[in-house]
Protein backbone atom coordinates (compact mmCIF):
# COMPACT_ATOMS: atom_id res chain seq x y z
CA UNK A 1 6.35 -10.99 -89.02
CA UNK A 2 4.44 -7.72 -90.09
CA UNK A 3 5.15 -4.75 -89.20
CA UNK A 4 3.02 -4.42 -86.00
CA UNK A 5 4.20 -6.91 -84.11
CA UNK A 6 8.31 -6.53 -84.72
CA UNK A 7 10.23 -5.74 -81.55
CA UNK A 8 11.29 -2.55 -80.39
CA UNK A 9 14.43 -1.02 -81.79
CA UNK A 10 16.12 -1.08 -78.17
CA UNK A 11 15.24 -5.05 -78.87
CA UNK A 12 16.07 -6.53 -81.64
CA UNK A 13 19.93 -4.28 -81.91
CA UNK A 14 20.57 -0.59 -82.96
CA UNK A 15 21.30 -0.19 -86.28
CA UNK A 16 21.31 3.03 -88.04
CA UNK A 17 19.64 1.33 -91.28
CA UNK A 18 17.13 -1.25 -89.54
CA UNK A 19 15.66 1.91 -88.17
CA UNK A 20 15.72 4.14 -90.83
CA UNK A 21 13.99 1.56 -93.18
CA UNK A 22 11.12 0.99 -90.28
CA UNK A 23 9.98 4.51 -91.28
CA UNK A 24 11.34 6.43 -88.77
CA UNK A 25 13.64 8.71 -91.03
CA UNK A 26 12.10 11.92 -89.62
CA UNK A 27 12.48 11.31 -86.27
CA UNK A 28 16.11 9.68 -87.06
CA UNK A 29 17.27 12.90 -89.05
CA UNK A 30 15.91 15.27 -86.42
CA UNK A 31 17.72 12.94 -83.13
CA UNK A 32 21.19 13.58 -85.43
CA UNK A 33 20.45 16.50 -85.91
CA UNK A 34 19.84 17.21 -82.12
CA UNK A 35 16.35 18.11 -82.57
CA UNK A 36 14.71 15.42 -81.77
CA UNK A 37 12.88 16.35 -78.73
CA UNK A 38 10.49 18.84 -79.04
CA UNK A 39 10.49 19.16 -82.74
CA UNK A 40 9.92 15.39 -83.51
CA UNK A 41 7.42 15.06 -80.84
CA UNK A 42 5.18 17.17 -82.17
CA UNK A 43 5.33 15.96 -85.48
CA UNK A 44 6.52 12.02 -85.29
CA UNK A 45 3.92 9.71 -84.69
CA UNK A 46 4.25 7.22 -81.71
CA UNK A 47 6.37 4.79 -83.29
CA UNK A 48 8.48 7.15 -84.44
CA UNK A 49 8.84 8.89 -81.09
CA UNK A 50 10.03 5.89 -79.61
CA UNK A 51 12.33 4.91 -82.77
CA UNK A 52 13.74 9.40 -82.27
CA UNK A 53 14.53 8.16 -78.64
CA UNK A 54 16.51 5.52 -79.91
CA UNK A 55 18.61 7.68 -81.87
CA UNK A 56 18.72 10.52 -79.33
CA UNK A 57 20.26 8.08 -76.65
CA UNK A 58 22.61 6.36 -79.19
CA UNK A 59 23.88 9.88 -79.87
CA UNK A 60 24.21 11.19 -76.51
CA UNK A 61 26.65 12.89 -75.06
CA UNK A 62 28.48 11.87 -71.69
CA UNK A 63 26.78 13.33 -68.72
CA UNK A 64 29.10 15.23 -67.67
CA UNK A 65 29.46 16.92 -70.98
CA UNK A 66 25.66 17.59 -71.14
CA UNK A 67 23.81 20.98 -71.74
CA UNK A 68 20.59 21.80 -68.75
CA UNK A 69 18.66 21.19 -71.84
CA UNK A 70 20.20 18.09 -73.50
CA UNK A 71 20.11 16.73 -69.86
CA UNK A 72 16.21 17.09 -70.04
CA UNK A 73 15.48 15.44 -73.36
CA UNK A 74 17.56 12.92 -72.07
CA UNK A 75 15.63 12.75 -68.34
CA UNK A 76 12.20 12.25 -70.67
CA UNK A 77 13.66 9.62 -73.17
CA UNK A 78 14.66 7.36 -70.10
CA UNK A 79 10.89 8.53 -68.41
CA UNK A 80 9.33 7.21 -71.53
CA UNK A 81 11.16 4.30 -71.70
CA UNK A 82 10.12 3.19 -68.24
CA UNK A 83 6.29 3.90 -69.42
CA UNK A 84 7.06 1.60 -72.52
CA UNK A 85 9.06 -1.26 -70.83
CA UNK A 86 7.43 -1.27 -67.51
CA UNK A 87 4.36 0.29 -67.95
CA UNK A 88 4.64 2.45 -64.82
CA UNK A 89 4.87 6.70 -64.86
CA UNK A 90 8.52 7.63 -63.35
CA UNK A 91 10.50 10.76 -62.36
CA UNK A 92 13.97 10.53 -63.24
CA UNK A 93 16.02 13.44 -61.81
CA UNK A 94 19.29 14.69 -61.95
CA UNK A 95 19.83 16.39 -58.39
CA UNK A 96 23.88 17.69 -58.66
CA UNK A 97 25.97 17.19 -55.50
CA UNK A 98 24.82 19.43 -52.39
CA UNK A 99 27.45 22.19 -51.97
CA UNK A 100 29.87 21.44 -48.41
CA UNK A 101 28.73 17.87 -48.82
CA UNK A 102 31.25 14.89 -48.58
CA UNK A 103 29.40 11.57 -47.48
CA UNK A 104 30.89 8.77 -45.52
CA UNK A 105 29.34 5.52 -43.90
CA UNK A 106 29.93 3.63 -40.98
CA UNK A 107 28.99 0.31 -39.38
CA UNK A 108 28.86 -0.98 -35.70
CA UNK A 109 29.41 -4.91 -35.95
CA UNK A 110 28.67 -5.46 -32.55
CA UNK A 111 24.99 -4.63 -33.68
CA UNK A 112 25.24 -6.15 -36.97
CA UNK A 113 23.39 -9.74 -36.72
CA UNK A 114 22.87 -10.68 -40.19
CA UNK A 115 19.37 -10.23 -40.75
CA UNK A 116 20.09 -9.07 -44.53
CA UNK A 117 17.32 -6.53 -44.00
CA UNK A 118 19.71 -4.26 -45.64
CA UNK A 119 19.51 -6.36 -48.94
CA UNK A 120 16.04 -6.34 -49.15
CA UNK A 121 16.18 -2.61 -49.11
CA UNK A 122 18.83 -2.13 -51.46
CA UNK A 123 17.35 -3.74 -54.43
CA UNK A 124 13.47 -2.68 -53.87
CA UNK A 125 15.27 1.09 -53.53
CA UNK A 126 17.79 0.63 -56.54
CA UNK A 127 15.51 -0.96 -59.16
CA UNK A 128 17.98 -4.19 -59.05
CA UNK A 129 16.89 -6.91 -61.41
CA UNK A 130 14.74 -9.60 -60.09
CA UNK A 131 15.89 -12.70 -62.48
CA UNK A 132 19.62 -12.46 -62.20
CA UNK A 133 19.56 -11.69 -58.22
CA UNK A 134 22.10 -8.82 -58.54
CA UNK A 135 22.53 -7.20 -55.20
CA UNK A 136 24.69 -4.28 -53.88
CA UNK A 137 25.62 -5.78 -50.45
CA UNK A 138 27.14 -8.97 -49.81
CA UNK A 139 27.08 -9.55 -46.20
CA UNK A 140 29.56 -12.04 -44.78
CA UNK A 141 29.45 -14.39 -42.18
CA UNK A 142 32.73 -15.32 -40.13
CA UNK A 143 33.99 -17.12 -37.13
CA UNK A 144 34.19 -14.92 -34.14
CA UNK A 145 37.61 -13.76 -33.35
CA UNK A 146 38.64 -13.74 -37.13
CA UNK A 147 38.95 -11.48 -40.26
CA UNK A 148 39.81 -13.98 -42.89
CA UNK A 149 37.54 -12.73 -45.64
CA UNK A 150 38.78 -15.76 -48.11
CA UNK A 151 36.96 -18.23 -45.85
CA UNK A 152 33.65 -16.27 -44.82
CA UNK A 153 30.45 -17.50 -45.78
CA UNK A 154 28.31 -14.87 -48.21
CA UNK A 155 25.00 -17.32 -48.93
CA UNK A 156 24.43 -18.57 -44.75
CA UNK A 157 21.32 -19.59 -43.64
CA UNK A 158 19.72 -16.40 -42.79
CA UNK A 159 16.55 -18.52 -41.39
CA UNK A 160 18.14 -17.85 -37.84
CA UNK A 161 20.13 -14.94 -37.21
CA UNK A 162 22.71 -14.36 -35.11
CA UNK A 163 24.42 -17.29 -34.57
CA UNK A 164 26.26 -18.42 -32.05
CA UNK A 165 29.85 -17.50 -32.75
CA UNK A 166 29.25 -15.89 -35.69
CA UNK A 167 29.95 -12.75 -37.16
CA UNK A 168 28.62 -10.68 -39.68
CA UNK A 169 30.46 -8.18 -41.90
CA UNK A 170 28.10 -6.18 -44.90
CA UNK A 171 30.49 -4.81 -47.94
CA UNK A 172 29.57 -2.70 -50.30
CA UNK A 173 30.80 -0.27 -52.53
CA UNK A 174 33.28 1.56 -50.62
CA UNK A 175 33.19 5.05 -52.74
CA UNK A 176 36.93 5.37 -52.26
CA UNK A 177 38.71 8.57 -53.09
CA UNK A 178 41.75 6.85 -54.98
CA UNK A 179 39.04 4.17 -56.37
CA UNK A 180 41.01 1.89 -58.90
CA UNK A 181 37.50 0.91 -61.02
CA UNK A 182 37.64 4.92 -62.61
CA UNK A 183 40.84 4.76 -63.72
CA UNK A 184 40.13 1.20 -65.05
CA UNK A 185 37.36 2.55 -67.13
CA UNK A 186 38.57 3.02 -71.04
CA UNK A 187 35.58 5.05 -72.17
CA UNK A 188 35.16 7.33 -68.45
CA UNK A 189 31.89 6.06 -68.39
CA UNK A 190 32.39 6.33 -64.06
CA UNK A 191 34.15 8.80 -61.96
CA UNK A 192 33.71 10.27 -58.25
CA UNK A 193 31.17 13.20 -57.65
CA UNK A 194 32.16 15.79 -55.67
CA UNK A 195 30.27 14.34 -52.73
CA UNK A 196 32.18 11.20 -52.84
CA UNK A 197 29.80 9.14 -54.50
CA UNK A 198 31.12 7.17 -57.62
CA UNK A 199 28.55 7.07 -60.12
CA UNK A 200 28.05 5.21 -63.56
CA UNK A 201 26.81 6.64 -66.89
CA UNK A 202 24.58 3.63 -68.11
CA UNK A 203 24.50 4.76 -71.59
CA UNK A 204 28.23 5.21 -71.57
CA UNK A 205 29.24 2.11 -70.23
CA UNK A 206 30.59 -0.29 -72.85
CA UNK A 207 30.34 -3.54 -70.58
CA UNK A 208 33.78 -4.78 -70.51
CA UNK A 209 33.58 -5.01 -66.73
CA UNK A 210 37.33 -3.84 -66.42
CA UNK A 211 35.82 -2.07 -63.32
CA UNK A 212 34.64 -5.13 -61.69
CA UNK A 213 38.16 -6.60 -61.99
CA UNK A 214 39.85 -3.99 -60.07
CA UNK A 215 37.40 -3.63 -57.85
CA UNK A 216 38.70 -5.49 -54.27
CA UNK A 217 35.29 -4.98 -52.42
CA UNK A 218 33.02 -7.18 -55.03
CA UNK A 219 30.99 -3.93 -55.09
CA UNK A 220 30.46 -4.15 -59.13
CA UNK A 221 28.19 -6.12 -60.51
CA UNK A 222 27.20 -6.72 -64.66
CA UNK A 223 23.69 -7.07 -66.00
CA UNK A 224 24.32 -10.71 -68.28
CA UNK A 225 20.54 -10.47 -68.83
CA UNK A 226 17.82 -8.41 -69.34
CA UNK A 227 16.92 -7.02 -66.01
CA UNK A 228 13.07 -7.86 -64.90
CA UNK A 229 10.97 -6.03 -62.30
CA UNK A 230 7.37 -6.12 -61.94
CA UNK A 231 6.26 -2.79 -62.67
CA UNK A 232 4.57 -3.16 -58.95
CA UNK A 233 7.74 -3.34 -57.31
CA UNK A 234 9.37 -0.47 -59.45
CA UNK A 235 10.40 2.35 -57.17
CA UNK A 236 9.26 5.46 -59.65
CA UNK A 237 11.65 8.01 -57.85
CA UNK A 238 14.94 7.70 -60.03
CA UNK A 239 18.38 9.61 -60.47
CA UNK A 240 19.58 9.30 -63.76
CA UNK A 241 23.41 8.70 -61.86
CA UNK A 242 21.57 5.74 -59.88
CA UNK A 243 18.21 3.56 -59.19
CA UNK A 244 16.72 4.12 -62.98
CA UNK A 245 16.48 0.85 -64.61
CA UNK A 246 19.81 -0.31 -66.38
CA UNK A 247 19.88 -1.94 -69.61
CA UNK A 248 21.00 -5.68 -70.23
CA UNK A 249 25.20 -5.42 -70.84
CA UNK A 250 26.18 -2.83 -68.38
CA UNK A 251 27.55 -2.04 -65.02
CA UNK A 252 26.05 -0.98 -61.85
CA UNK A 253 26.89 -0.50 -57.71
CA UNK A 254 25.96 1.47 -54.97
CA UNK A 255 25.26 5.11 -54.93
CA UNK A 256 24.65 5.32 -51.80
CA UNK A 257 21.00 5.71 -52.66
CA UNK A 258 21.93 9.06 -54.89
CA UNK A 259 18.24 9.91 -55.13
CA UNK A 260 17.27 9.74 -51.50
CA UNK A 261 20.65 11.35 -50.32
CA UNK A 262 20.84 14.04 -52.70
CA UNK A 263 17.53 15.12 -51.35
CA UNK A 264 18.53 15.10 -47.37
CA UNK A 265 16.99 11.44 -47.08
CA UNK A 266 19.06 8.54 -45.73
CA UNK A 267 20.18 5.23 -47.74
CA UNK A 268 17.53 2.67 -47.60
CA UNK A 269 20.15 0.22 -46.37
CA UNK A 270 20.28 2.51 -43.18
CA UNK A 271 16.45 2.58 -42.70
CA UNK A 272 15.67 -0.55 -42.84
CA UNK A 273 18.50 -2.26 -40.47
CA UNK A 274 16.71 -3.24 -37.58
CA UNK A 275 19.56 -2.95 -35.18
CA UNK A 276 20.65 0.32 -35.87
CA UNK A 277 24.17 -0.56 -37.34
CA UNK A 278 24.36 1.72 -39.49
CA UNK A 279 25.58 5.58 -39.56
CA UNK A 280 25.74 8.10 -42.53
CA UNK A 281 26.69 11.77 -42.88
CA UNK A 282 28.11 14.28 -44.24
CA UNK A 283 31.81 14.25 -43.43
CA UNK A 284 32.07 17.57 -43.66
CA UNK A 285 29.74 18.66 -40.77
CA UNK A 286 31.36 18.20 -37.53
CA UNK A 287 28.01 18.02 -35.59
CA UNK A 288 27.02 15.00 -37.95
CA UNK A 289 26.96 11.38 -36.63
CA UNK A 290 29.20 9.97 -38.97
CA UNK A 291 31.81 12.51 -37.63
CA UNK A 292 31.17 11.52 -33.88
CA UNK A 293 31.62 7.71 -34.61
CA UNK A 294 34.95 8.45 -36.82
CA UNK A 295 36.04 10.77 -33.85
CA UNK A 296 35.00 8.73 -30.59
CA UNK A 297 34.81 5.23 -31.95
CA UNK A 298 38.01 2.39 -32.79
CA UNK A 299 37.32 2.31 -36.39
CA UNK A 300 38.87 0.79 -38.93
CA UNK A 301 38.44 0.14 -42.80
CA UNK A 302 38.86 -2.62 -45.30
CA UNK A 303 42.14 -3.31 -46.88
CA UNK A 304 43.52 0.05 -46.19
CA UNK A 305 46.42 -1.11 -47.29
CA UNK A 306 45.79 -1.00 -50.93
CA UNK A 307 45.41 2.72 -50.63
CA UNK A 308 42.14 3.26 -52.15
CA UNK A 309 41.15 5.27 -49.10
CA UNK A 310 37.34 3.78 -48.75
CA UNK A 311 34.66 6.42 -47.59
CA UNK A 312 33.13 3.29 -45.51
CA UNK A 313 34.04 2.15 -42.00
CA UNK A 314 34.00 -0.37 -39.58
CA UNK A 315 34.17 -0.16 -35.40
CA UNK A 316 32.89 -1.64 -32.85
CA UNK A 317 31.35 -1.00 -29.39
């Protein structure tokens, strides 16, 4: 295999010395050396650029612990990396919480009937890979009259929806405020935002899925493969906290749509229901919709009883 034709570094395993002897020493000195942005672009070829990015991702810092400006190099690295994987232009952001912001969801199962609308949306919104059919929402279907999650049915027929005496019950992450997948999390590669959402660091995660075991919504979900999307049905508005593409060996959940809702915009979930199940807010507001079902509906949430005090509700009509 010559030169030209070898995989990416991202593909064939980081190594410190497999990239160093494919040339790139520049651009690997000057990523170490944290400056390997705008210094190494100008002077590192292509190849080299993408070998720098490499190095300037393996050497990141945790989000959290991120400079404005090391949070930009790293918004371009993962904006080039799109262009080279997917061969579509994206803009990754990195919108911070909206001050007196708390956010909360709701859903009315008498109107829920199953459609799994809310599915579709999810992964064309989130970037979710194609191949491995990860989705964020699991909607169940039950026997009228009953609650027993153990014997619900997650993969019905949804050729005909509703059915007769059926139910349907969508779960997804549950953003709790006592959530037990961030203090499972050895390397605090997830935590809760001020706003309530519980986000994931992609580059921090170490895979070891911890999270997903202590999770008791099934709302965590671990890329086995290498995640494929046609770059037609990429959605190009990303949030490095949420929809950007996530690498083969990692977590990922709901963010409750952290690009859209970050900007005022509602979860795609939401939009797309064609029943109008669905409510979202900010908890905070008192005039807010989310507040009016909490305060004038029966509602109730999922194993409350664990304590993990869920941000997501349930009521009826």
């Amino acid at each position: 295999m010559n030169r030209s034709t070898q995989p990416a570094p991202e593909d064939k395993g980081l190594s410190r010395r497999s990239l160093v002897k494919r040339g790139g020493w520049f651009a690997a000195v000057a990523a170490f050396l944290g400056v390997g942005t705008a210094a190494a672009q100008k002077a590192a070829p292509a190849d080299d650029q993408q070998i720098a990015d490499t190095f300037g991702t393996f050497f990141q810092k945790h989000y959290k612990a991120m400079t404005p400006e090391e949070l930009q190099a790293a918004l371009g690295r993962i904006e080039r990396r799109v262009r080279r994987e997917h061969g579509v232009s994206a803009k990754v952001g990195a919108e911070p919480p909206l001050p007196g912001v708390v956010f909360g969801y709701a859903i009315n199962l008498s109107k829920c009937k199953g459609t799994r609308r809310c599915v579709e949306a999810c992964v064309a919104e989130n970037n979710q890979s194609r191949n491995s059919q990860i989705q964020y929402i699991r909607v169940l279907e039950m026997e009228r009259g009953t609650m027993a999650l153990a014997r619900s049915e997650p993969y019905f027929d949804g050729g005909t929806v509703p059915k007769k005496d059926k139910v349907y019950l969508p779960i997804q992450c549950m953003q709790c405020d006592d959530s037990p997948c961030t203090r499972a999390c050895p390397v605090q590669a997830t935590w809760t935002e001020p706003d309530g959402i519980t986000v994931i660091d992609y580059d921090w995660c170490i895979g070891c899925r911890y999270c997903m075991t202590t999770c008791p919504y099934w709302a965590r979900h671990f890329n086995w493969n290498q995640p494929q999307i046609k770059p037609e049905e990429i959605n190009t508005d990303m949030h490095y906290l949420g929809n950007r593409p996530r690498q083969k060996g990692v977590m990922e959940k709901c963010t409750f749509c952290i690009q859209r809702t970050r900007k005022g915009r509602q979860p795609a979930c939401l939009e797309a229901c064609p029943t109008g199940a669905r409510v979202f807010g900010n908890l905070l507001d008192a005039d807010s919709d989310i507040r009016y079902v909490l305060e004038n509906k029966r509602v109730f949430r999922l194993k409350e009883e664990l304590g993990t005090e869920p941000k997501f509700w349930y009521y009826t009509d």
